[in-house]
Protein backbone atom coordinates (compact mmCIF):
# COMPACT_ATOMS: atom_id res chain seq x y z
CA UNK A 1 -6.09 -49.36 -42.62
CA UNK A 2 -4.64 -47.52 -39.60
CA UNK A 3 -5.55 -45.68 -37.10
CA UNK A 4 -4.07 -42.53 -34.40
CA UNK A 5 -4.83 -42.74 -30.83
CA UNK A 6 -3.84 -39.94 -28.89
CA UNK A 7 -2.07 -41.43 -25.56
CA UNK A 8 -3.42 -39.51 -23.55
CA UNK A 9 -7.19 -39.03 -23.71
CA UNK A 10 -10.01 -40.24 -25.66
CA UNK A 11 -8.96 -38.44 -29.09
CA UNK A 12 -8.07 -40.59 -32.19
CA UNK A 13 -9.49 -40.56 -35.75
CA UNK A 14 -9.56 -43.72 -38.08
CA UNK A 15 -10.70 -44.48 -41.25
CA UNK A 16 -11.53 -47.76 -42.99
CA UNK A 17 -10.59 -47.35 -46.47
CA UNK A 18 -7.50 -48.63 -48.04
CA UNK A 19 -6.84 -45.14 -50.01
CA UNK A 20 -3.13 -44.38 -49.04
CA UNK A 21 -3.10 -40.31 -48.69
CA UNK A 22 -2.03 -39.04 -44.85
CA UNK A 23 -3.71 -35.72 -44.14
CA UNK A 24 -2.52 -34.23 -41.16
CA UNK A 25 -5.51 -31.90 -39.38
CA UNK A 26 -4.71 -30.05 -36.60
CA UNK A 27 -4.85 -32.92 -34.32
CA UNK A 28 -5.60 -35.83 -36.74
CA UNK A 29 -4.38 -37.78 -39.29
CA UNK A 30 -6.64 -39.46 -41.44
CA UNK A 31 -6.71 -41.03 -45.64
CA UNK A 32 -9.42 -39.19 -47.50
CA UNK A 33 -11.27 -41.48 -49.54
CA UNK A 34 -10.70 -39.07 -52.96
CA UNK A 35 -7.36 -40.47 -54.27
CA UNK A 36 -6.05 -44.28 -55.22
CA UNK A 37 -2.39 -43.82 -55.55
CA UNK A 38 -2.34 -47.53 -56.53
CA UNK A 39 -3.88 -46.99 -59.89
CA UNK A 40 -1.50 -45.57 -62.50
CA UNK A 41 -4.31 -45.32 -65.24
CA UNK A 42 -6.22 -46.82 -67.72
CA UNK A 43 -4.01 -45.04 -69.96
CA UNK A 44 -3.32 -47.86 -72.23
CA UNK A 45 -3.92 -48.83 -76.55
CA UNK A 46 -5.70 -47.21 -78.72
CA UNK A 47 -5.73 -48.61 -82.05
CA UNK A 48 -7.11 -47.19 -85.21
CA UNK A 49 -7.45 -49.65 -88.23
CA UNK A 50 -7.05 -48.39 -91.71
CA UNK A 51 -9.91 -51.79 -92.47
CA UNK A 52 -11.07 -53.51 -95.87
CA UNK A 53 -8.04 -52.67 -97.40
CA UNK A 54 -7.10 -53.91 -100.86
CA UNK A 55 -4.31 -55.08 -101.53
CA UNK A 56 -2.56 -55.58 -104.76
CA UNK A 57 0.38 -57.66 -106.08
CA UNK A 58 4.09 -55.54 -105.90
CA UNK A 59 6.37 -56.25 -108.34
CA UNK A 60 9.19 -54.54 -106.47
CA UNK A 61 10.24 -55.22 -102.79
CA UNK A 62 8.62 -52.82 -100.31
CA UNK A 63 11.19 -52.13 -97.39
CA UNK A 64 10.37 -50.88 -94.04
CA UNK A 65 11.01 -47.22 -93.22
CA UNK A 66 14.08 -47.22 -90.76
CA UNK A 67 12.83 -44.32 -87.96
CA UNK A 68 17.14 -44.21 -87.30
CA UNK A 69 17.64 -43.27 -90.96
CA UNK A 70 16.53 -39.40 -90.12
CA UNK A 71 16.98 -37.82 -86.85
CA UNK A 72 15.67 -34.34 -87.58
CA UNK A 73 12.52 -36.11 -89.47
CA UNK A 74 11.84 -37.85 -86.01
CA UNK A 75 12.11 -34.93 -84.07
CA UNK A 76 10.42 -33.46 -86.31
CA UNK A 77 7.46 -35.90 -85.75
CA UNK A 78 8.00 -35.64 -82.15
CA UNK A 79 7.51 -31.44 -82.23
CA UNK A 80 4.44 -32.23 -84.04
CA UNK A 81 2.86 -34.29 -81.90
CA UNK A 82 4.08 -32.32 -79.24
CA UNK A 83 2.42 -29.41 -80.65
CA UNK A 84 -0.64 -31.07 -81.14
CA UNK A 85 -1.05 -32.19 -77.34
CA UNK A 86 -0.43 -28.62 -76.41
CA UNK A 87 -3.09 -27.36 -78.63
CA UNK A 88 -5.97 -29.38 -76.63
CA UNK A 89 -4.65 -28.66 -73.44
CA UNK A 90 -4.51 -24.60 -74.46
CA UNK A 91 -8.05 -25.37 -75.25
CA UNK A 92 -8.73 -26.60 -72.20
CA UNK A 93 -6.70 -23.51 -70.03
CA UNK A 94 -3.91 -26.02 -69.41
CA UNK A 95 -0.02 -25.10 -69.05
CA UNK A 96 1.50 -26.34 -72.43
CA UNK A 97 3.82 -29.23 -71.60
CA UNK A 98 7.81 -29.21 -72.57
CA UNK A 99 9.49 -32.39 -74.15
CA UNK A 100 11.01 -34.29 -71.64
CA UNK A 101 14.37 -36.07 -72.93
CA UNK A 102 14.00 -39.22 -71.48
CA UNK A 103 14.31 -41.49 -73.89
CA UNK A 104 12.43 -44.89 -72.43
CA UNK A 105 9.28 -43.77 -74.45
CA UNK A 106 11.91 -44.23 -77.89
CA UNK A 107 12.84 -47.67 -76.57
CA UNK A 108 9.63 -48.92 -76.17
CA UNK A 109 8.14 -47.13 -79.14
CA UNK A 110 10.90 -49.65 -81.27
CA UNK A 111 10.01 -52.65 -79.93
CA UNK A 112 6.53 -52.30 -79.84
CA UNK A 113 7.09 -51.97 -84.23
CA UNK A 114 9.27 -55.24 -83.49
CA UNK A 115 6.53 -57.27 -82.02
CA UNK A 116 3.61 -55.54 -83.11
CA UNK A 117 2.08 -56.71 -80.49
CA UNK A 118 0.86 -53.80 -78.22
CA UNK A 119 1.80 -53.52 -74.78
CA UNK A 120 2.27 -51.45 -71.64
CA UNK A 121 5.63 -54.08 -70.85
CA UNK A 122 8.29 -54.68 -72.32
CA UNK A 123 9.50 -58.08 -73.96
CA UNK A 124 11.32 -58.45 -70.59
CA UNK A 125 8.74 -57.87 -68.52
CA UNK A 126 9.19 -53.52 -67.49
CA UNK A 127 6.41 -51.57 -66.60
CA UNK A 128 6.61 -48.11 -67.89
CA UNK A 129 7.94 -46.72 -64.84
CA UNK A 130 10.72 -49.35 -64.33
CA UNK A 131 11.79 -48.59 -67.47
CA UNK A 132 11.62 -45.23 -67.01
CA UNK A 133 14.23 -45.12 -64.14
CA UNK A 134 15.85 -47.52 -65.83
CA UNK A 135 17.01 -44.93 -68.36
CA UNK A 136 17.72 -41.63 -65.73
CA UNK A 137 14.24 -40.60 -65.39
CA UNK A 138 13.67 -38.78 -62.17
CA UNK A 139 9.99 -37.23 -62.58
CA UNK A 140 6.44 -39.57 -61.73
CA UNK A 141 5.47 -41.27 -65.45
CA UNK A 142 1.57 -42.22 -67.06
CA UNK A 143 1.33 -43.99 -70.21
CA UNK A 144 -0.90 -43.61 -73.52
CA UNK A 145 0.16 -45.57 -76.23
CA UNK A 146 -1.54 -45.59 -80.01
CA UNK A 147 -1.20 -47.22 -83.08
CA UNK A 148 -2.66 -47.39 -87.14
CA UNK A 149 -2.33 -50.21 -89.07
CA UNK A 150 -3.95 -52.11 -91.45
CA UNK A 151 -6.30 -54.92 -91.20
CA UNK A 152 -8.23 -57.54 -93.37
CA UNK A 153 -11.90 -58.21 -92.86
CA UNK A 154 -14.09 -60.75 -94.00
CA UNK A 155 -17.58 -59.69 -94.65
CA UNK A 156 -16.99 -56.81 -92.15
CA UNK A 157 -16.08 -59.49 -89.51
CA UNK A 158 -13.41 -61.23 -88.17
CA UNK A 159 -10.76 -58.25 -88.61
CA UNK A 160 -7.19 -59.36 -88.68
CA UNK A 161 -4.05 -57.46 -88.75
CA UNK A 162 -2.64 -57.07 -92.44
CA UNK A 163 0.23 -54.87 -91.80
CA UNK A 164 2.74 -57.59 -92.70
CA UNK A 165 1.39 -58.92 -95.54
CA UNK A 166 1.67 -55.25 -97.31
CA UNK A 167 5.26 -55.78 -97.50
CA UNK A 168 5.97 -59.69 -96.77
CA UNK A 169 7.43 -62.30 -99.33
CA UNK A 170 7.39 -59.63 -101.83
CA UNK A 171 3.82 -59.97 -102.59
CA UNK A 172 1.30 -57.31 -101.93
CA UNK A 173 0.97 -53.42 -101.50
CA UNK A 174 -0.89 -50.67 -99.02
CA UNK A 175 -1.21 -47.52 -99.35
CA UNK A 176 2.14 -45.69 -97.16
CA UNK A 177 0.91 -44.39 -94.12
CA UNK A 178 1.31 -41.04 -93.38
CA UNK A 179 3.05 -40.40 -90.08
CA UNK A 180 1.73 -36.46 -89.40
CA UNK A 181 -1.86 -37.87 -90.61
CA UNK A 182 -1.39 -40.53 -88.47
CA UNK A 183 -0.54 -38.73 -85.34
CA UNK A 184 -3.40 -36.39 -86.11
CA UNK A 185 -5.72 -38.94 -86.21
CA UNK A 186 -4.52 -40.54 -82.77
CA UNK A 187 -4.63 -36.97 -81.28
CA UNK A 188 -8.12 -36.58 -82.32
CA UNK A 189 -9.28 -40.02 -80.92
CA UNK A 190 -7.78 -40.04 -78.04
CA UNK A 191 -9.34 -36.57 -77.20
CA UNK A 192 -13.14 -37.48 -78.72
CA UNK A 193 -13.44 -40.79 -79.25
CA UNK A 194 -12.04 -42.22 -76.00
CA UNK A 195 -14.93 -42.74 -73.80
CA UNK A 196 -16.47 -45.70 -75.32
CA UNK A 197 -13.36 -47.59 -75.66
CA UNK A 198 -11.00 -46.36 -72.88
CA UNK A 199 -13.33 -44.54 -69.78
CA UNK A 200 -11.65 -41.35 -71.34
CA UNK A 201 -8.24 -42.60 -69.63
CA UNK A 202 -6.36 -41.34 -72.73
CA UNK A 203 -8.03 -38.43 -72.90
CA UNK A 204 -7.74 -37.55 -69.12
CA UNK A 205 -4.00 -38.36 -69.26
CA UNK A 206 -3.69 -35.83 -72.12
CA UNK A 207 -5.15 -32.58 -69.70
CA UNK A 208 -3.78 -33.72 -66.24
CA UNK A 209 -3.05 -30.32 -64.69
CA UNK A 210 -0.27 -31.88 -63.05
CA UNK A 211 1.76 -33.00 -66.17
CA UNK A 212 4.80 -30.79 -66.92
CA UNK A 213 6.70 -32.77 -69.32
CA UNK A 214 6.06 -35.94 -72.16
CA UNK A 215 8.43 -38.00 -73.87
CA UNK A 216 7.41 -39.06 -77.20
CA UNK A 217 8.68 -42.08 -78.67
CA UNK A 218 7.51 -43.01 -82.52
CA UNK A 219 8.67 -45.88 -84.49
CA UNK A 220 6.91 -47.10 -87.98
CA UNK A 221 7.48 -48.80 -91.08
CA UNK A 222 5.00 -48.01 -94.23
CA UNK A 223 2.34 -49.85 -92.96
CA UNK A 224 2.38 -49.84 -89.03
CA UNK A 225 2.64 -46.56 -86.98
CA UNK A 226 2.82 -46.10 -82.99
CA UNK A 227 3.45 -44.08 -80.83
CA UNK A 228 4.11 -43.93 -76.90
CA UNK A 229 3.99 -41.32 -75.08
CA UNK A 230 4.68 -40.72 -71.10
CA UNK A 231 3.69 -37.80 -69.00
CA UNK A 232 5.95 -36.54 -66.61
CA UNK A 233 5.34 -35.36 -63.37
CA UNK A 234 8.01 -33.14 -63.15
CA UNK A 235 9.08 -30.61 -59.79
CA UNK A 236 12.08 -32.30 -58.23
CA UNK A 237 15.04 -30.44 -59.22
CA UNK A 238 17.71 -31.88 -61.38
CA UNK A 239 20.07 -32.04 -58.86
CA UNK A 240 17.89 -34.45 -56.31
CA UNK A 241 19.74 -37.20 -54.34
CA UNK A 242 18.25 -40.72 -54.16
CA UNK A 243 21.17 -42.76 -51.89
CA UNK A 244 21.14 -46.11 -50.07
CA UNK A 245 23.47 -46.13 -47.16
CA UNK A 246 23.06 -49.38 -45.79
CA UNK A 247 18.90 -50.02 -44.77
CA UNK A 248 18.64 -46.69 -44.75
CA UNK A 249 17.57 -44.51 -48.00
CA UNK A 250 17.84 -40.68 -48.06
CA UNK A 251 16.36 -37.94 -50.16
CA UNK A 252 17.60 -34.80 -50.91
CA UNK A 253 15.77 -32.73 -53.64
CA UNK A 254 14.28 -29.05 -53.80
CA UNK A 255 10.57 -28.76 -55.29
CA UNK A 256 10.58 -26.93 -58.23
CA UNK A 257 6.63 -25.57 -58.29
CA UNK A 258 6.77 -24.07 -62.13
CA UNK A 259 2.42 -23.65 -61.85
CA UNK A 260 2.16 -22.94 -58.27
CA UNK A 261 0.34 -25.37 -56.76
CA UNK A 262 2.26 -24.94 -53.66
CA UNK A 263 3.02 -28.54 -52.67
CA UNK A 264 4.09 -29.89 -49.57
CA UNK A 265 5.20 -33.31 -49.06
CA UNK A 266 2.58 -35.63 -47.90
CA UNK A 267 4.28 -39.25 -47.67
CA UNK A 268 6.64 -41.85 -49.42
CA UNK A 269 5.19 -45.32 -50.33
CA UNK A 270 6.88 -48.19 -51.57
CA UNK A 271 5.69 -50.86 -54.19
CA UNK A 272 7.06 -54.47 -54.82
CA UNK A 273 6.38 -56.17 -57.99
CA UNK A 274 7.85 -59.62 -59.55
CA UNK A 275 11.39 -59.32 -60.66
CA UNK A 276 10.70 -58.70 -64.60
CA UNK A 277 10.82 -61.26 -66.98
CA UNK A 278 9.78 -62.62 -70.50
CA UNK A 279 7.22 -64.85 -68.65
CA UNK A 280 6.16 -61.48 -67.31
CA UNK A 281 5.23 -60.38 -70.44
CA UNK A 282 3.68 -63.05 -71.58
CA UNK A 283 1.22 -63.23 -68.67
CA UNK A 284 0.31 -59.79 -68.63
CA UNK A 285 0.97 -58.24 -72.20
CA UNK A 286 -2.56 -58.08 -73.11
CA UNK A 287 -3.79 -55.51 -70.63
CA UNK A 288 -5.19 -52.78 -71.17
CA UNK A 289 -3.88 -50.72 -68.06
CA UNK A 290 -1.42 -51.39 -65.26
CA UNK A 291 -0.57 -49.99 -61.85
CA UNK A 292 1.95 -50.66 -59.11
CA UNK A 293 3.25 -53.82 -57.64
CA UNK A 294 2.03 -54.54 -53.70
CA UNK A 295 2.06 -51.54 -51.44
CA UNK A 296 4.40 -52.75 -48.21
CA UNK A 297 5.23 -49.56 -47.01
CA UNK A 298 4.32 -46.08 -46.45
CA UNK A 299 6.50 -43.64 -44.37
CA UNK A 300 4.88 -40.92 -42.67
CA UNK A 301 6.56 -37.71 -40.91
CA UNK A 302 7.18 -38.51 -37.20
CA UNK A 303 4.12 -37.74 -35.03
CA UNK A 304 3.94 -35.75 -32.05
CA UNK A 305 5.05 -37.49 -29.00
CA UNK A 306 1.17 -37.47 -27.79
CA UNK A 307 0.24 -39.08 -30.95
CA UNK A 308 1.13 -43.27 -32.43
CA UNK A 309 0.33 -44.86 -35.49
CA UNK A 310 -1.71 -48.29 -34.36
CA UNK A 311 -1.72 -50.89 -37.76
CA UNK A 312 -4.84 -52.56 -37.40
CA UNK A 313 -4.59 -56.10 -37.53
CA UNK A 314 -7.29 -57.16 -40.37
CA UNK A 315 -5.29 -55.05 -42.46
CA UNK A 316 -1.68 -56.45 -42.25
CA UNK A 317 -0.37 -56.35 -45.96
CA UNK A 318 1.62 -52.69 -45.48
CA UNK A 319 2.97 -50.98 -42.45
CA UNK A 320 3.28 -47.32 -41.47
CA UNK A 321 6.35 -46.42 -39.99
CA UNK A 322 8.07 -42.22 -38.99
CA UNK A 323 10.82 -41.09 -40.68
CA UNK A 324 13.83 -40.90 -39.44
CA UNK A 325 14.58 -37.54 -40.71
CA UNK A 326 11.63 -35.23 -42.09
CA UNK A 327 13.09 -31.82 -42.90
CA UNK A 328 11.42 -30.02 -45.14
CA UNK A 329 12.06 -26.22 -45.05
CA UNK A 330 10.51 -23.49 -47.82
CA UNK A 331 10.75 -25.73 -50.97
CA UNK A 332 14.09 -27.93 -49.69
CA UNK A 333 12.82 -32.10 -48.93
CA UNK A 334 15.43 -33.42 -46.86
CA UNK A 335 14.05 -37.10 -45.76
CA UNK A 336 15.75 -40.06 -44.01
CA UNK A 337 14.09 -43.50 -43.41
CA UNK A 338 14.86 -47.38 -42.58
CA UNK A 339 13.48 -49.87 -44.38
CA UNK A 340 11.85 -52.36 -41.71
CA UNK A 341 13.90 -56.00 -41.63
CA UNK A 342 10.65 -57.71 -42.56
CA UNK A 343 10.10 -55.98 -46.08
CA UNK A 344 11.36 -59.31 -47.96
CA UNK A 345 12.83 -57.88 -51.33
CA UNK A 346 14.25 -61.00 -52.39
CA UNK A 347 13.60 -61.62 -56.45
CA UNK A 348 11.89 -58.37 -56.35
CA UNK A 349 11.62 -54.67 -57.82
CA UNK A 350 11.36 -51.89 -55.18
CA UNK A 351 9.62 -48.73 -56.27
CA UNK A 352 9.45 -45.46 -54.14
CA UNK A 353 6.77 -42.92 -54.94
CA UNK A 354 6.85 -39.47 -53.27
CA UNK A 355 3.25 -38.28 -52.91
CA UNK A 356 2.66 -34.61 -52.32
CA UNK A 357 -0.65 -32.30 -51.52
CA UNK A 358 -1.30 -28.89 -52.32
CA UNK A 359 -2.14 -26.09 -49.60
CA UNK A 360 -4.25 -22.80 -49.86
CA UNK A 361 -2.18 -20.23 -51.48
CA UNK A 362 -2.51 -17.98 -48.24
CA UNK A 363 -0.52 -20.84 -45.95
CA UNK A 364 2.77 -19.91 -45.10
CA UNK A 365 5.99 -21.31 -46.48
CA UNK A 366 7.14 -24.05 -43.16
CA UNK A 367 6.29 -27.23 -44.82
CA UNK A 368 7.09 -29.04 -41.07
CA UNK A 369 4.47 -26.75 -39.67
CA UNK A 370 1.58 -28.97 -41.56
CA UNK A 371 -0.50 -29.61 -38.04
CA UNK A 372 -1.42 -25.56 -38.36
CA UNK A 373 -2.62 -25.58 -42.24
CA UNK A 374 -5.64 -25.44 -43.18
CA UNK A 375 -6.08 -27.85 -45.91
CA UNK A 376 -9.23 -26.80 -48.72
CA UNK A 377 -9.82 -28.98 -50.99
CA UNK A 378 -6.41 -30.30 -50.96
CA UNK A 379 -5.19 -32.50 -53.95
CA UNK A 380 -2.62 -35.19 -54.00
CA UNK A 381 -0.14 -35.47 -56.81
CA UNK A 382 2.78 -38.17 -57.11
CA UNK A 383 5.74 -36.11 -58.18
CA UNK A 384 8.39 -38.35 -58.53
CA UNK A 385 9.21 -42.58 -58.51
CA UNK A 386 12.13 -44.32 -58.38
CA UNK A 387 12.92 -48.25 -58.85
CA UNK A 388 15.88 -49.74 -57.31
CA UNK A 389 16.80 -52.44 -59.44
CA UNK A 390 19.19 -54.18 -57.11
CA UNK A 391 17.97 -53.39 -53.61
């Protein structure tokens, strides 16, 4: 919580919620209540169980179904799906979405058919969007993962996974799942069947108006199928800068507004979480969402000189601080600030997320000129995160 006292005069505005959007109004600067930029979603498992299965005695070995052993079958798969998410967001009078190339969504897909245990982390203790800039990604990330497999139940109770015994010691057989069937039926669940189990966070994820891209990632054997797949927040330009000179960290990108939504740069948080690690995982594997690490930070664009940002003192677990630099000109972000001395990163994982608002479509085009918008109904999107792994 924070609040702006004008130094001279009685003027100031405050407001006691812990939502982390700046609004600049005229004279003010206030955090709307509308938006929790700490929650990444409940975008998390859905499972569907092919249940009282039968299963028979094999005479032959059953292998598993190596997703490497065809590359245009996978992409194949990964066109389909792709096709199929577009179809309910047509429906819904939503911008089809392009396949991103990032290939975290692939890793994790694999591992998740190595454990079969179903996760938002990895085995080493990433969260999707550590592992997403892990592997080049440069857009803002939100998970749903789903899987099919078999189970055994007892008396309609007690259901129990039974996807390794179909093809372990050489002793039973399934029926081969069918991997278009199966990402048909996840499509359709996600989109109808998602409210009982999830709070439709699958299903919301899907039609985000803000998504631009998804990475697929698939993986199955004959009797296990899941897939991952990560929406992209995508209107940085390929060509963005992300340096560390010393404390300072810079950012050089150009907004790349494909659906005109005519964003201008609201603020840049940062997020520390626990250094990853198998123990991690182990602790936390089982949820069925995740969000950010502990918000420390949150860099604002340098107020007038007849304007201050007071931190109030009940609230000390993140700090406002100006920019250094806060150029932003047409579409071009140009941004410069110092990380303060007492941000302790030791044994941690830094994440920056750039949060941006939209403006009436009749403002004009001088993003520094924010204090004379008019702001209706403004939104606020995260377009891009970044994790610096060795800060």
């Amino acid at each position: 919580m924070f609040e702006i006292v004008k130094k001279l005069g009685r003027f100031y505005c405050m407001n006691n919620t812990k939502n982390k959007n700046i609004i600049f109004y005229e004279n003010s600067l206030y955090m709307p209540r509308k938006y929790q930029p700490l929650l990444v979603g409940s975008f998390l498992i859905f499972s569907l169980f092919i249940a009282n299965v039968s299963l028979s005695h094999a005479s032959n070995p059953i292998s598993m179904i190596n997703p490497k052993d065809s590359s245009n079958t996978m992409q194949e798969l990964k066109n389909f799906a792709l096709s199929k998410i577009n179809e309910d967001r047509v429906k819904h009078g939503l911008s089809p979405l392009l396949q991103s190339n990032n290939t975290a969504a692939q890793i994790h897909a694999n591992e998740l058919l190595q454990t079969k245990t179903i996760s938002h982390l990895t085995m080493d203790g990433f969260k999707p969007y550590m592992l997403y800039s892990l592997y080049n990604g440069t857009g803002y990330v939100q998970q749903n993962i789903g899987q099919i497999s078999y189970v055994i139940s007892n008396e309609g109770q007690n259901y129990s996974k039974a996807s390794d015994l179909c093809y372990d010691f050489k002793r039973f057989y399934c029926p081969v799942i069918d991997q278009y069937k199966a990402i048909n039926d996840l499509e359709y669940s996600m989109m109808n069947n998602d409210e009982v189990c999830c709070n439709n966070g699958h299903k919301n994820n899907i039609l985000n108006k803000f998504h631009t891209h998804v990475s697929i990632g698939i993986a199955f054997n004959k009797y296990y199928f899941v897939m991952v797949q990560n929406f992209e927040n995508h209107y940085l330009s390929s060509d963005l800068k992300i340096l560390k000179n010393n404390e300072d960290i810079i950012l050089e990108a150009k907004i790349n507004d494909q659906n005109k939504f005519n964003f201008v740069i609201n603020h840049v948080s940062f997020f520390l979480d626990e250094f990853p690690t198998k123990l991690n995982y182990e602790k936390n594997r089982d949820k069925n969402s995740y969000d950010f690490g502990d918000l420390k930070l949150m860099i604002s664009k340098p107020l007038p000189s007849d304007l201050q940002y007071i931190q109030e003192k009940k609230d000390d677990s993140y700090k406002i601080i100006e920019a250094k630099k806060w150029d932003l000109s047409k579409n071009n972000i140009d941004l410069e600030f110092q990380l303060p001395d007492t941000l302790n990163t030791k044994n941690k994982i830094l994440t920056m997320v750039v949060y941006a608002q939209t403006l009436d479509d009749n403002q004009n085009d001088n993003q520094n000129d924010i204090q004379n918008k008019n702001f209706i109904n403004p939104e606020y999107v995260p377009i891009t995160s970044y994790t610096f792994f060795n800060y």
